[in-house]
C-alpha atoms as a PDB file:
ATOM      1  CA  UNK A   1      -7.247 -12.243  -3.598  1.00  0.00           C
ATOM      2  CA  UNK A   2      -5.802  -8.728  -3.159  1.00  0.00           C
ATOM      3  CA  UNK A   3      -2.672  -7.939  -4.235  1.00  0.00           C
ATOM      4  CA  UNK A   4      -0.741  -5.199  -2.556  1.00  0.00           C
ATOM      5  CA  UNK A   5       1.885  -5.478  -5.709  1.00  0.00           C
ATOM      6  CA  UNK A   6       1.216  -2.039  -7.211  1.00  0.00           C
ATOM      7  CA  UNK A   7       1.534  -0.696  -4.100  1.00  0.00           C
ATOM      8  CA  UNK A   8       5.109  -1.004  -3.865  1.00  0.00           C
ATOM      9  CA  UNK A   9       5.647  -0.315  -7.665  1.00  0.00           C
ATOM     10  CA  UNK A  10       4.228   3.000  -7.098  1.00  0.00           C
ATOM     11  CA  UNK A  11       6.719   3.313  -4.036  1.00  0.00           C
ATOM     12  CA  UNK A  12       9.448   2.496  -6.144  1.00  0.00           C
ATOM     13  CA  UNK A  13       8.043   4.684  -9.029  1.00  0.00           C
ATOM     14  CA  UNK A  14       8.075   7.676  -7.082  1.00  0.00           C
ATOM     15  CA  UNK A  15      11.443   6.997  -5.500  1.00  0.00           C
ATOM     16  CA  UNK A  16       9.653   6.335  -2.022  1.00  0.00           C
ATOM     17  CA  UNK A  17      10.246   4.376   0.623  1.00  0.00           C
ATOM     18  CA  UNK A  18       8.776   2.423   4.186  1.00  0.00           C
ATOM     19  CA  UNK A  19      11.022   4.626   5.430  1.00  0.00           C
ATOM     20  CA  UNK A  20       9.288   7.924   4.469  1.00  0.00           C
ATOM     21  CA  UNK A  21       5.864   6.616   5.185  1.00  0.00           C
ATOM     22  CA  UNK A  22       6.766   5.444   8.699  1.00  0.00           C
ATOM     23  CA  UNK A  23       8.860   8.380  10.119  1.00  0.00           C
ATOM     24  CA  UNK A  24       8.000  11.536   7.805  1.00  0.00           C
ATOM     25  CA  UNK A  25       4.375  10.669   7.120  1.00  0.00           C
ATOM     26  CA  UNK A  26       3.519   8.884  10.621  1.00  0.00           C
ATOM     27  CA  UNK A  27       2.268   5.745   8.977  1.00  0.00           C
ATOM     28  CA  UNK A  28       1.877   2.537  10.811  1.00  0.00           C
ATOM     29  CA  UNK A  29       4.731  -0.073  10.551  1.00  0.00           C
ATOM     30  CA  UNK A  30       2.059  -2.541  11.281  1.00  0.00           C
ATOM     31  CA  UNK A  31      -0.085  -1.897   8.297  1.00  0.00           C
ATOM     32  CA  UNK A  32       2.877  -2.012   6.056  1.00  0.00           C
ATOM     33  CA  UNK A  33       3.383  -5.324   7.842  1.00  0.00           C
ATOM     34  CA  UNK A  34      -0.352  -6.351   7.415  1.00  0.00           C
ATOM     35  CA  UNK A  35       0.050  -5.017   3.634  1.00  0.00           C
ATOM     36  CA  UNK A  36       3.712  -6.844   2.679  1.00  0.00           C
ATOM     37  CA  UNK A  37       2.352 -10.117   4.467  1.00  0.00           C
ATOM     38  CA  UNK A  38      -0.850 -10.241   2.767  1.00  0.00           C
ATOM     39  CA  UNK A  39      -3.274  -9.065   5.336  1.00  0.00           C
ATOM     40  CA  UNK A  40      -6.194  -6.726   4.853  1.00  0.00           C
ATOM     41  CA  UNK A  41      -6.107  -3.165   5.656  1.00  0.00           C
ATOM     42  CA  UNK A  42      -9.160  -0.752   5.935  1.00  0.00           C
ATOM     43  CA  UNK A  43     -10.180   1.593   3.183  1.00  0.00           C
ATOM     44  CA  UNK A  44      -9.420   4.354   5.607  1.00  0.00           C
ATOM     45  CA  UNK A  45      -5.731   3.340   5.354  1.00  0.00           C
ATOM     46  CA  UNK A  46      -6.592   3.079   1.714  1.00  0.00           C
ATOM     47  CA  UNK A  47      -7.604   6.415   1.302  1.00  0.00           C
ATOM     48  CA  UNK A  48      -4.319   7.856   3.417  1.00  0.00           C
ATOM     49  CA  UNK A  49      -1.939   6.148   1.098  1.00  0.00           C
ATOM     50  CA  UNK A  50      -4.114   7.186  -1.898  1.00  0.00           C
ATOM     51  CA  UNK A  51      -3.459  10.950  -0.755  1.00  0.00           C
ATOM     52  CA  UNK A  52       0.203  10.378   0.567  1.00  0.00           C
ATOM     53  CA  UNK A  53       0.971   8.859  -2.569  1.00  0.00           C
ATOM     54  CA  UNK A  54      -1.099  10.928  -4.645  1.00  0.00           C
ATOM     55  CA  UNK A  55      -2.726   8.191  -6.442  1.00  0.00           C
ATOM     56  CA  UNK A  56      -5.284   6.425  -7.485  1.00  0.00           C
ATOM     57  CA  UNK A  57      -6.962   2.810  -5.539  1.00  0.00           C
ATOM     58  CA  UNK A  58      -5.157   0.724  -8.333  1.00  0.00           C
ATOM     59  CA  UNK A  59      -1.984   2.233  -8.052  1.00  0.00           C
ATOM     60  CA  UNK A  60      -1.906   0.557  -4.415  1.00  0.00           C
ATOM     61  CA  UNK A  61      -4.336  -2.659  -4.749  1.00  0.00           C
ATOM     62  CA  UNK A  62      -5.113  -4.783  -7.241  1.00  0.00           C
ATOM     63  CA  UNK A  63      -7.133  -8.197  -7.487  1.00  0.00           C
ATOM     64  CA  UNK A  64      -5.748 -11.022  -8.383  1.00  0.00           C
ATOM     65  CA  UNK A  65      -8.560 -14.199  -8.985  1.00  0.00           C
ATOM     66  CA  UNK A  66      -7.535 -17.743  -7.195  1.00  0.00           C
ATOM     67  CA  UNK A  67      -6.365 -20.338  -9.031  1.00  0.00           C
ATOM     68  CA  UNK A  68      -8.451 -22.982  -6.843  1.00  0.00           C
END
């Protein structure tokens, strides 16, 4: 399963918010809703936080194996 976990630690890393992606970057409230409810998001929007951010893939996804 993907985990959208480091995502938000990078957020909070680089004293970033929703906020700032939404209304100063133009980034889609849905796909942060997608992202915080465990949906999937395209690795177009992957690459756009990877250069907002200024990060790496793994500083916004990781994998997480199932338990099942």
């Amino acid at each position: 399963m993907i985990s959208y976990q480091p995502f938000y630690q990078t957020l909070k890393e680089k004293n970033l918010t929703e906020y700032y992606l939404i209304f100063k970057q133009g980034f889609s409230s849905n796909t942060l809703y997608r992202m915080k409810h465990g949906g999937t998001i395209t690795t177009k929007t992957l690459d756009t936080l990877c250069f907002i951010l200024d990060c790496d893939v793994d500083a916004i996804i990781s994998y997480e194996r199932d338990s099942g």
